[in-house]
Protein backbone atom coordinates (compact mmCIF):
# COMPACT_ATOMS: atom_id res chain seq x y z
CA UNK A 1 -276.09 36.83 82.35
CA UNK A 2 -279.20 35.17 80.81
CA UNK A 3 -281.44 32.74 83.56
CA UNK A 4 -280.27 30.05 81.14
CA UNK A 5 -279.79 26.28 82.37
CA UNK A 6 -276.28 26.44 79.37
CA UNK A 7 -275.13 30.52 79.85
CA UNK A 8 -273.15 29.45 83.08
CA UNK A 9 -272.01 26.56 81.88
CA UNK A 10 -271.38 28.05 78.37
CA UNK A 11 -269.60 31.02 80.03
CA UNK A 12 -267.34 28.37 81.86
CA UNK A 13 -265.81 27.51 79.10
CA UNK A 14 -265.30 29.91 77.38
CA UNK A 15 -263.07 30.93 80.71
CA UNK A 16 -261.29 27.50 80.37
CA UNK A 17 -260.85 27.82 76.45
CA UNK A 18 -259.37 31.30 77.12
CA UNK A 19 -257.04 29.78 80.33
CA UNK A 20 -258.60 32.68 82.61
CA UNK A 21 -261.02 30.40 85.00
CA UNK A 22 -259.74 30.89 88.38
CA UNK A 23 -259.09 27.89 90.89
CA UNK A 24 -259.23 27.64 94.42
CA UNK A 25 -256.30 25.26 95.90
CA UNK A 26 -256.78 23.80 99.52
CA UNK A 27 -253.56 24.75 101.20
CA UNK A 28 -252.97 22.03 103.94
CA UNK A 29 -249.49 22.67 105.08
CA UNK A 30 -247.89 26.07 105.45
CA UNK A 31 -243.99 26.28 106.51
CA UNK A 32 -243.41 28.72 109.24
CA UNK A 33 -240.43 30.20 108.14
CA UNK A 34 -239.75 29.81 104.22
CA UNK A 35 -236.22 27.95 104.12
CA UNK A 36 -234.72 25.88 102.48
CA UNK A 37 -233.77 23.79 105.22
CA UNK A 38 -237.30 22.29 105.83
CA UNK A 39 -238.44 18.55 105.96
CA UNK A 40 -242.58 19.11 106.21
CA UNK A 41 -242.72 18.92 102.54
CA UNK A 42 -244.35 22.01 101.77
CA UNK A 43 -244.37 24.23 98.77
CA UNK A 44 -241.74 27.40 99.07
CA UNK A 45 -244.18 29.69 98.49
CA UNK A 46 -244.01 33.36 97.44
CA UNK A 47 -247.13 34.92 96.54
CA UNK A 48 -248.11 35.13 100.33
CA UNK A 49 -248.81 38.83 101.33
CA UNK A 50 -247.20 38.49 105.01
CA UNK A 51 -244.46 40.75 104.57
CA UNK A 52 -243.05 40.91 107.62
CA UNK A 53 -243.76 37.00 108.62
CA UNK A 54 -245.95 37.93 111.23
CA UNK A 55 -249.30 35.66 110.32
CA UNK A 56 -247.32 32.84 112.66
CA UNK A 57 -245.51 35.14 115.14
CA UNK A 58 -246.13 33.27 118.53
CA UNK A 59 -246.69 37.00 120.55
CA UNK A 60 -249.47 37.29 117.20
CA UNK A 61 -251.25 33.51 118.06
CA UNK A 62 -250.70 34.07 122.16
CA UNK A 63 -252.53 37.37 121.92
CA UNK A 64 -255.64 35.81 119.88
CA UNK A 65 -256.14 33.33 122.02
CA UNK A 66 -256.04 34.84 124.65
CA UNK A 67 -258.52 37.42 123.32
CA UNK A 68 -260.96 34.46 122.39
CA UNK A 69 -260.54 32.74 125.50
CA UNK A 70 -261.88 35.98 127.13
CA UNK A 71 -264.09 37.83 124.49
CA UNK A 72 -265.25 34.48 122.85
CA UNK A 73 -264.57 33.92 119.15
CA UNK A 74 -266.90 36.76 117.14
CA UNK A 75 -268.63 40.25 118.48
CA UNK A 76 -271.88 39.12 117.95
CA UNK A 77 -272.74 42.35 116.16
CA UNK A 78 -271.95 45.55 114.22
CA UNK A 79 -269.94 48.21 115.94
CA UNK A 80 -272.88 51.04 116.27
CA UNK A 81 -275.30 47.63 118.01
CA UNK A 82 -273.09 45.80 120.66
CA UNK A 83 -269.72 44.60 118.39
CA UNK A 84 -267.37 47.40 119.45
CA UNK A 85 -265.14 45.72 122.65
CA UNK A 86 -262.43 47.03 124.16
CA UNK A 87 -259.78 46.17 121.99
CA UNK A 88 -261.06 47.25 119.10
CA UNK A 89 -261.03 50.43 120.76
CA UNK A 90 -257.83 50.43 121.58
CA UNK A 91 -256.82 48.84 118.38
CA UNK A 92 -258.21 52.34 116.77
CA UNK A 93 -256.03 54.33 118.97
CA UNK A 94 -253.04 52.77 118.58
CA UNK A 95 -253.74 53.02 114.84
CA UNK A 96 -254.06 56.83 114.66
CA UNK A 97 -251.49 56.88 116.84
CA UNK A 98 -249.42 55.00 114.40
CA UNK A 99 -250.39 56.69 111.35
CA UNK A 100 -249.98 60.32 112.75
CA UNK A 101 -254.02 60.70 112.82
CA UNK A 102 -256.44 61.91 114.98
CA UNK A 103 -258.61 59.42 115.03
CA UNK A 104 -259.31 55.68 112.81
CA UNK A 105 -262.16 53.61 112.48
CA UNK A 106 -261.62 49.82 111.95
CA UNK A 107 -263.68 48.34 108.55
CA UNK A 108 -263.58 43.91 108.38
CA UNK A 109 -261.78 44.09 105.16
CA UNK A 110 -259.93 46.94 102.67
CA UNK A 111 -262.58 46.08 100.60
CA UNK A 112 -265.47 47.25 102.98
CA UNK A 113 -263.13 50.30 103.97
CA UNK A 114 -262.92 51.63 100.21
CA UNK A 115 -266.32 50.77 99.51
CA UNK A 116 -267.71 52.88 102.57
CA UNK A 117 -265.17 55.95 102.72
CA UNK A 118 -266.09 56.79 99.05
CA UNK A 119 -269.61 55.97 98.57
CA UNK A 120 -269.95 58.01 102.32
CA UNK A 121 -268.21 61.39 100.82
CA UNK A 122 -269.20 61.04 96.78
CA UNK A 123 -272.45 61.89 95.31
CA UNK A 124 -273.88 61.13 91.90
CA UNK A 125 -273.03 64.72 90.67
CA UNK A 126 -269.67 64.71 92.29
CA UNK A 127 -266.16 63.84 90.40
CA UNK A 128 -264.13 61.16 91.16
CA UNK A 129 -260.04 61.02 89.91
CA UNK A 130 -258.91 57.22 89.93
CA UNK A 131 -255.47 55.87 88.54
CA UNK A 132 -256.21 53.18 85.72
CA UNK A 133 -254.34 50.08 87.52
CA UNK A 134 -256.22 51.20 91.37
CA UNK A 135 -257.29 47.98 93.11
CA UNK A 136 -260.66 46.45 92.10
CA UNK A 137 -262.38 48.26 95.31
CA UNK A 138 -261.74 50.91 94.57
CA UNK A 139 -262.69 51.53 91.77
CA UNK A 140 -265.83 49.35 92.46
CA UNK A 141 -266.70 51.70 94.95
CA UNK A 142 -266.94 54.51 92.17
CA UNK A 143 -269.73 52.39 90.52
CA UNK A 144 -271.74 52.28 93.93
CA UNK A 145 -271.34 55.96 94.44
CA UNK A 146 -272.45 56.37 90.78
CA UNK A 147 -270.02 59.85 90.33
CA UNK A 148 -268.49 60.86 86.95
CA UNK A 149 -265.56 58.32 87.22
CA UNK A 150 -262.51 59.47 85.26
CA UNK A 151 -259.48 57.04 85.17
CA UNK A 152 -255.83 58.64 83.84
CA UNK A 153 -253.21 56.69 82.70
CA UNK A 154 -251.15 55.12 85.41
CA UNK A 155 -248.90 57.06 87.69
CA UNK A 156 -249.91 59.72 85.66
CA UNK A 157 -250.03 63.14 87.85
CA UNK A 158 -249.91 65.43 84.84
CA UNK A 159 -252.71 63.71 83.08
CA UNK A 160 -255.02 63.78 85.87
CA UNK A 161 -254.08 67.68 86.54
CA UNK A 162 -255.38 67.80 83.22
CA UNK A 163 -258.68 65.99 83.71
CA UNK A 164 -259.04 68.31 86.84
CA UNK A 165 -258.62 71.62 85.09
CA UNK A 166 -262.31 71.35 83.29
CA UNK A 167 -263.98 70.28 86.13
CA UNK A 168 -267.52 71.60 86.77
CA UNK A 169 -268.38 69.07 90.05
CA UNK A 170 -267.96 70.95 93.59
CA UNK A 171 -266.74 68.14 95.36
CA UNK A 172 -263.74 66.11 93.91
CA UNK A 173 -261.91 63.17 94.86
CA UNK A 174 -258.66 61.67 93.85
CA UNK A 175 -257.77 57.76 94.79
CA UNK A 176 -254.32 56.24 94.54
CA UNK A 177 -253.20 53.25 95.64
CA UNK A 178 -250.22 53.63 97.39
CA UNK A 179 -247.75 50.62 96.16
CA UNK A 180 -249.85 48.75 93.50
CA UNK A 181 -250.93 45.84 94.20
CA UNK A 182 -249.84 43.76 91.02
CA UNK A 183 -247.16 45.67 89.83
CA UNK A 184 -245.53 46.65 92.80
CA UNK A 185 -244.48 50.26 91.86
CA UNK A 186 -245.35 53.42 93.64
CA UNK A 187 -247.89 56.04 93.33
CA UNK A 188 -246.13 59.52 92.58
CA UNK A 189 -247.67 61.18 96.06
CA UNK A 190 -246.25 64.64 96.06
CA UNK A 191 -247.97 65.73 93.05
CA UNK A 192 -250.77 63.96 93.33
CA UNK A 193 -250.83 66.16 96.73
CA UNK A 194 -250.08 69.19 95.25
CA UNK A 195 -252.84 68.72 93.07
CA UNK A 196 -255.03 67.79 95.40
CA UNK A 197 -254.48 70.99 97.41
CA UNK A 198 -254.69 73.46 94.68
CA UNK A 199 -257.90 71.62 93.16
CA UNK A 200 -259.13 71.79 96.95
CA UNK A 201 -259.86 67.97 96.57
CA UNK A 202 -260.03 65.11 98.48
CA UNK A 203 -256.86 62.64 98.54
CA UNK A 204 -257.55 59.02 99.61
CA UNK A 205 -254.46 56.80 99.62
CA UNK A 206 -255.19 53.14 100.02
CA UNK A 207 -251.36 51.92 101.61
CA UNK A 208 -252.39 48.39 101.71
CA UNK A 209 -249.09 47.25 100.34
CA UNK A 210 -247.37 50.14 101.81
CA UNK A 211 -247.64 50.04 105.67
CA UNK A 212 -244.81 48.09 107.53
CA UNK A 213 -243.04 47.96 104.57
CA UNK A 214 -242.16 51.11 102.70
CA UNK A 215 -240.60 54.44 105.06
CA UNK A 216 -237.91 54.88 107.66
CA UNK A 217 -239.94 53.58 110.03
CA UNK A 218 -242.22 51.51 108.16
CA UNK A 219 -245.34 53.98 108.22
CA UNK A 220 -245.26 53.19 104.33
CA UNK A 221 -245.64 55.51 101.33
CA UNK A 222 -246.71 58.98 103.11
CA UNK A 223 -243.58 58.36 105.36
CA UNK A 224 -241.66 56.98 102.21
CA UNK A 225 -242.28 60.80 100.91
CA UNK A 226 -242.68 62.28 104.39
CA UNK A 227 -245.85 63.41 103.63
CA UNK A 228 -248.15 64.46 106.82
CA UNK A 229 -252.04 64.23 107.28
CA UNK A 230 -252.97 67.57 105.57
CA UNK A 231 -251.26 66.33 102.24
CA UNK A 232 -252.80 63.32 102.73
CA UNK A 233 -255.73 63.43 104.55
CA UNK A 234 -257.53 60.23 103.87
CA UNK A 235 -255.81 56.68 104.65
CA UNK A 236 -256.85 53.49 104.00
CA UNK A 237 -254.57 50.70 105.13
CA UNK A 238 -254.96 46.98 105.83
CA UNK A 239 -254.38 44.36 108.66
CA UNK A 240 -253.79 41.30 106.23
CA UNK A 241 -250.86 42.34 104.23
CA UNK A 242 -247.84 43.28 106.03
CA UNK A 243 -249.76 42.87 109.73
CA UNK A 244 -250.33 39.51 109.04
CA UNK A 245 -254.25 39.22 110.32
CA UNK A 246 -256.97 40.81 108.80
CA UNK A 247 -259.44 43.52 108.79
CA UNK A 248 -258.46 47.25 107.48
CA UNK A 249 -258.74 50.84 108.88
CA UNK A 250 -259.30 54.26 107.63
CA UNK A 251 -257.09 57.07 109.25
CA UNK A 252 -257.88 60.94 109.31
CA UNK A 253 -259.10 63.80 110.91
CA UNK A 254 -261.50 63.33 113.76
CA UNK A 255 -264.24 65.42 111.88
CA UNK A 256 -263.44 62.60 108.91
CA UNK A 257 -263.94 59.68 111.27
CA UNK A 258 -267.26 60.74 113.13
CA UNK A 259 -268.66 62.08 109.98
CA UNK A 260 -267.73 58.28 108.20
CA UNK A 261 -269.25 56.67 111.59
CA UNK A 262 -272.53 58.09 111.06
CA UNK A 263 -272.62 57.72 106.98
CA UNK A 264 -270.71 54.65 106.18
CA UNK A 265 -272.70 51.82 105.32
CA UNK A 266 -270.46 49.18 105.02
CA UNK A 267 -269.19 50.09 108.68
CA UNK A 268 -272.70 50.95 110.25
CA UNK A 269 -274.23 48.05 108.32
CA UNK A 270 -271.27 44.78 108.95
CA UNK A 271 -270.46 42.69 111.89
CA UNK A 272 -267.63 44.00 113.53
CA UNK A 273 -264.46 41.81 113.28
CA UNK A 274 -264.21 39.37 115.87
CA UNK A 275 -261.79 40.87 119.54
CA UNK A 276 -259.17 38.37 119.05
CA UNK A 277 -258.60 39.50 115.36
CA UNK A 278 -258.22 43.25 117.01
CA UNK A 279 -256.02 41.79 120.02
CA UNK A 280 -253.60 39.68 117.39
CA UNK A 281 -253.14 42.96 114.99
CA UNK A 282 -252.65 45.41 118.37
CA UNK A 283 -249.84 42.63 118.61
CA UNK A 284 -248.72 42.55 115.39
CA UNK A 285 -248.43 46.07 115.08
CA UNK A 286 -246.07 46.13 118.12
CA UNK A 287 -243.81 43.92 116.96
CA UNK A 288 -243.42 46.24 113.47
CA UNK A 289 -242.37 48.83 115.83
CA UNK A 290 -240.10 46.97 117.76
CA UNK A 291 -238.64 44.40 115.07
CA UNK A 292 -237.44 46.55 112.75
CA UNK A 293 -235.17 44.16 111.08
CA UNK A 294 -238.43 42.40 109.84
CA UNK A 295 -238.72 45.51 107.30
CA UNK A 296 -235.02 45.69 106.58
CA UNK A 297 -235.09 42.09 105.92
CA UNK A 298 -237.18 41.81 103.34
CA UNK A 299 -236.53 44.40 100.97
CA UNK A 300 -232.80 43.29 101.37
CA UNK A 301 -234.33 40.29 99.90
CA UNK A 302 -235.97 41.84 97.15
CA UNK A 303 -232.59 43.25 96.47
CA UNK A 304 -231.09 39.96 96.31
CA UNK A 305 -233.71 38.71 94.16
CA UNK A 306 -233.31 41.58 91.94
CA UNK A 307 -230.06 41.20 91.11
CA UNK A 308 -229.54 37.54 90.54
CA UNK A 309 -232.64 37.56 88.33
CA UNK A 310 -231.22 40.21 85.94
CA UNK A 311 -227.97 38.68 85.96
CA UNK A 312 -229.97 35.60 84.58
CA UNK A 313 -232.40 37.80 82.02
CA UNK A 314 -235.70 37.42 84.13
CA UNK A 315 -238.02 40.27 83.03
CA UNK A 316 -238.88 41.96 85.63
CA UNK A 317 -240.13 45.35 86.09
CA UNK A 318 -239.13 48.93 88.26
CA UNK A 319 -240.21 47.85 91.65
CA UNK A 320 -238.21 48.28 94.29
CA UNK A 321 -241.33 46.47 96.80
CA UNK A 322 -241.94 42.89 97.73
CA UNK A 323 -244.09 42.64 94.91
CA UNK A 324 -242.18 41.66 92.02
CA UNK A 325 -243.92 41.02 88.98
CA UNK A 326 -242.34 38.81 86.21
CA UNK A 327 -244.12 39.90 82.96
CA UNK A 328 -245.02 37.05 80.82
CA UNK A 329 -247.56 38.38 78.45
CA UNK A 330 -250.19 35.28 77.61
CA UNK A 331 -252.44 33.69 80.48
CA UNK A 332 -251.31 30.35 78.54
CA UNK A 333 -247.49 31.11 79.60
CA UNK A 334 -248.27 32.23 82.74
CA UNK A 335 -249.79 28.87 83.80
CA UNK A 336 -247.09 27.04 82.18
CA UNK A 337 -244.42 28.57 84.18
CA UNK A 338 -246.15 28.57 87.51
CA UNK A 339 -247.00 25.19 87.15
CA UNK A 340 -243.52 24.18 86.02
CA UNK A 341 -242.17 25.98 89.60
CA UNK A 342 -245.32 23.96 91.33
CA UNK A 343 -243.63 20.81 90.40
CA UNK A 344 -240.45 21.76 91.54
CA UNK A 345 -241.70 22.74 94.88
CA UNK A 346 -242.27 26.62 94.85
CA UNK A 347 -245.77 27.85 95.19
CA UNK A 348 -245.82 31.42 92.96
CA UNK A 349 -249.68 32.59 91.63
CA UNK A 350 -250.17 33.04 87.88
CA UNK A 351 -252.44 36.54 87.42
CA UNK A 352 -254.23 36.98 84.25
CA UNK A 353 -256.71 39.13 83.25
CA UNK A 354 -259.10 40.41 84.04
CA UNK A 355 -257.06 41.16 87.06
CA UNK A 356 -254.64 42.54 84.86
CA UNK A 357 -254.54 44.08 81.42
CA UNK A 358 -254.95 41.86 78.38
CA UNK A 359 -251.49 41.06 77.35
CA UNK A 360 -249.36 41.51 80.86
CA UNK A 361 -250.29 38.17 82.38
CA UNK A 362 -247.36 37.66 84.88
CA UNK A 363 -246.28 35.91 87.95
CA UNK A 364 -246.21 38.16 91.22
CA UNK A 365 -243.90 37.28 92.98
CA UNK A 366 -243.49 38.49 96.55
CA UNK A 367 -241.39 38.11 99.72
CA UNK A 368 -241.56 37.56 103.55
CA UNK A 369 -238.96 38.32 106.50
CA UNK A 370 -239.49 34.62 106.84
CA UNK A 371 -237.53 33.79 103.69
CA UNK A 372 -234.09 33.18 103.47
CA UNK A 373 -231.17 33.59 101.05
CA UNK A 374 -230.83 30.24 100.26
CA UNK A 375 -234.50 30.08 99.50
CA UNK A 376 -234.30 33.15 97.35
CA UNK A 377 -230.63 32.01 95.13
CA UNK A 378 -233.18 28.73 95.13
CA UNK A 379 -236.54 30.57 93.62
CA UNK A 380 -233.87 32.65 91.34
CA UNK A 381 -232.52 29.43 89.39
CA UNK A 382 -235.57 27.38 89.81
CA UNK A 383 -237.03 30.12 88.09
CA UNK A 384 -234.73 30.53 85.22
CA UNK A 385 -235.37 27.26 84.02
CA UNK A 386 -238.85 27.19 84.33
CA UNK A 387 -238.76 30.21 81.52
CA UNK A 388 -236.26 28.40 79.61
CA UNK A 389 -238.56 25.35 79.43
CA UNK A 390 -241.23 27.80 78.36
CA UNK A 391 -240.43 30.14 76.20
CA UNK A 392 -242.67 33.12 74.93
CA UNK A 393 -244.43 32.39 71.50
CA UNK A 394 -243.49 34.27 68.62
């Protein structure tokens, strides 16, 4: 972008002309549990990514404040300086301990985590293995590290054996999201494990979407496929989906997670998240052990979704997750029907590209143990008209 006083504002609308410029909305009231018996006037919404309605869980808010009230509200530094407290500590216990690790080092965001566990192990003459649709960090993180990036076509495990069989690079890594973020299917693991072994190459899954959610137990895709740490030896996972806080983790070997504490930057180099954040996800991860009808809930949800929006012609797509994506194809349509639901009360986010491809602007639509049926039979019809009222251009 020229230093131009009109290429911004130039380039703004050319966003606005193409319906792609983003907007932030101030959300003032949030409903604690999403029924339809509720009088505070806010939106249903479902395009939070609080899976198992924890975000509001009293035992969740009691255990940051309490934190605060001891610890004070940030660490006051990075992790390697004076930032790392007691409970992160034991936050990155019972994480390993939860994942079936050996050890886990706490990042502030998934973002930071991708970003540093790649750019730490890749080098520029290295080869990196990346599904097409992998979340934006990821494969930003591949730019940083500057390695031959090579991206096969999504969900693709016999493509990217392919890719792998000329390789020339000594070190090799493949990166998979583990439930896709905005379409809500899921990675095919075992081969991309099997290839991973025979190619001797690394295997990072990010689970964001995953964890809590997906597994008998809710340990997420690698339980999903009961897949153990040697098939699967790097895993990324986050604290604001499914946990309801925020912050992210890496899980692994202990070799993994001293070698990442020395060479990380975006670990060594960031102010570690604040101890009430740690306390309130230690919490929160308690309660996804002990409340296992959180997990049940919801995907019986998505279930129920699922079937009244067929039975009423709603395109949706193969996932079985609480991301549902209604493909709509133009940005223009998109907006339409997500304002159309607005009006009506129910809060779902239009995505367009670039977060998606050109052509598969949708609504993503996703679901919380805090919903109810009623709310969901009331998002299914709501929704049907809202199509009807704006139909696809020919």
């Amino acid at each position: 972008m020229q230093r131009d006083p009109g290429a911004l504002a130039a380039a703004l609308a050319q966003l606005d002309r193409a319906q792609l410029q983003r907007v932030r909305r101030v959300n003032h009231a949030r409903r604690p549990h999403a029924s339809m018996i509720d009088n505070s006037g806010a939106p249903l919404e479902f395009c939070s990514n609080d899976y198992l309605g924890l975000a509001r869980h009293p035992a969740v808010v009691r255990a940051f404040v309490r934190a605060a009230e001891r610890y004070g509200v940030g660490s006051g530094a990075s992790h390697l300086v004076t930032g790392h407290g007691p409970e992160h500590a034991a936050l990155e216990e019972q994480v390993a301990a939860y994942t079936g690790r050996e050890r886990a080092l706490c990042f502030s965001s998934g973002y930071l985590a991708n970003l540093g566990v790649i750019d730490a192990l890749i080098e520029r003459r290295d080869q990196l293995l990346q599904d097409r649709l992998n979340h934006a960090s990821l494969l930003d993180a591949a730019r940083l590290a500057g390695a031959t990036l090579q991206r096969y076509p999504h969900n693709d495990a016999l493509a990217a054996e392919r890719m792998l069989s000329t390789r020339t690079a000594a070190n090799t890594l493949i990166a998979t999201d583990g439930v896709f973020s905005m379409d809500g299917d899921i990675a095919p693991l075992p081969a991309l494990a099997r290839l991973a072994s025979a190619q001797n190459a690394w295997l990072l899954v990010d689970d964001a979407h995953g964890l809590g959610v997906l597994g008998r137990t809710g340990r997420g895709t690698c339980e999903h496929y009961q897949l153990d740490s040697n098939a699967v030896p790097i895993l990324i996972g986050t604290f604001g989906k499914a946990f309801g806080t925020c912050g992210a983790f890496v899980a692994g070997s202990a070799d993994l997670i001293e070698f990442l504490l020395q060479k990380s930057r975006t670990y060594i180099y960031t102010t570690a998240l604040p101890p009430a954040i740690a306390a309130a996800t230690r919490a929160a991860l308690e309660l996804s052990e002990a409340e296992s009808w959180r997990r049940e809930k919801v995907l019986a949800l998505v279930e129920r979704f699922r079937s009244g929006a067929l039975a009423r012609e709603i395109p949706l797509t193969d996932s079985t997750t609480p991301i549902q994506p209604v493909l709509l194809g133009s940005a223009a349509r998109a907006l339409a029907v997500s304002r159309a639901l607005d009006v009506r009360g129910i809060r779902v986010a239009a995505i367009r590209p670039p977060t998606v491809p050109p052509g598969t602007a949708r609504l993503r639509i996703t679901f919380s143990a805090n919903h109810d049926e009623a709310a969901i039979d009331h998002l299914v019809g709501t929704l049907a008209q809202a199509l009807a009222a704006n139909p696809a251009v020919a």
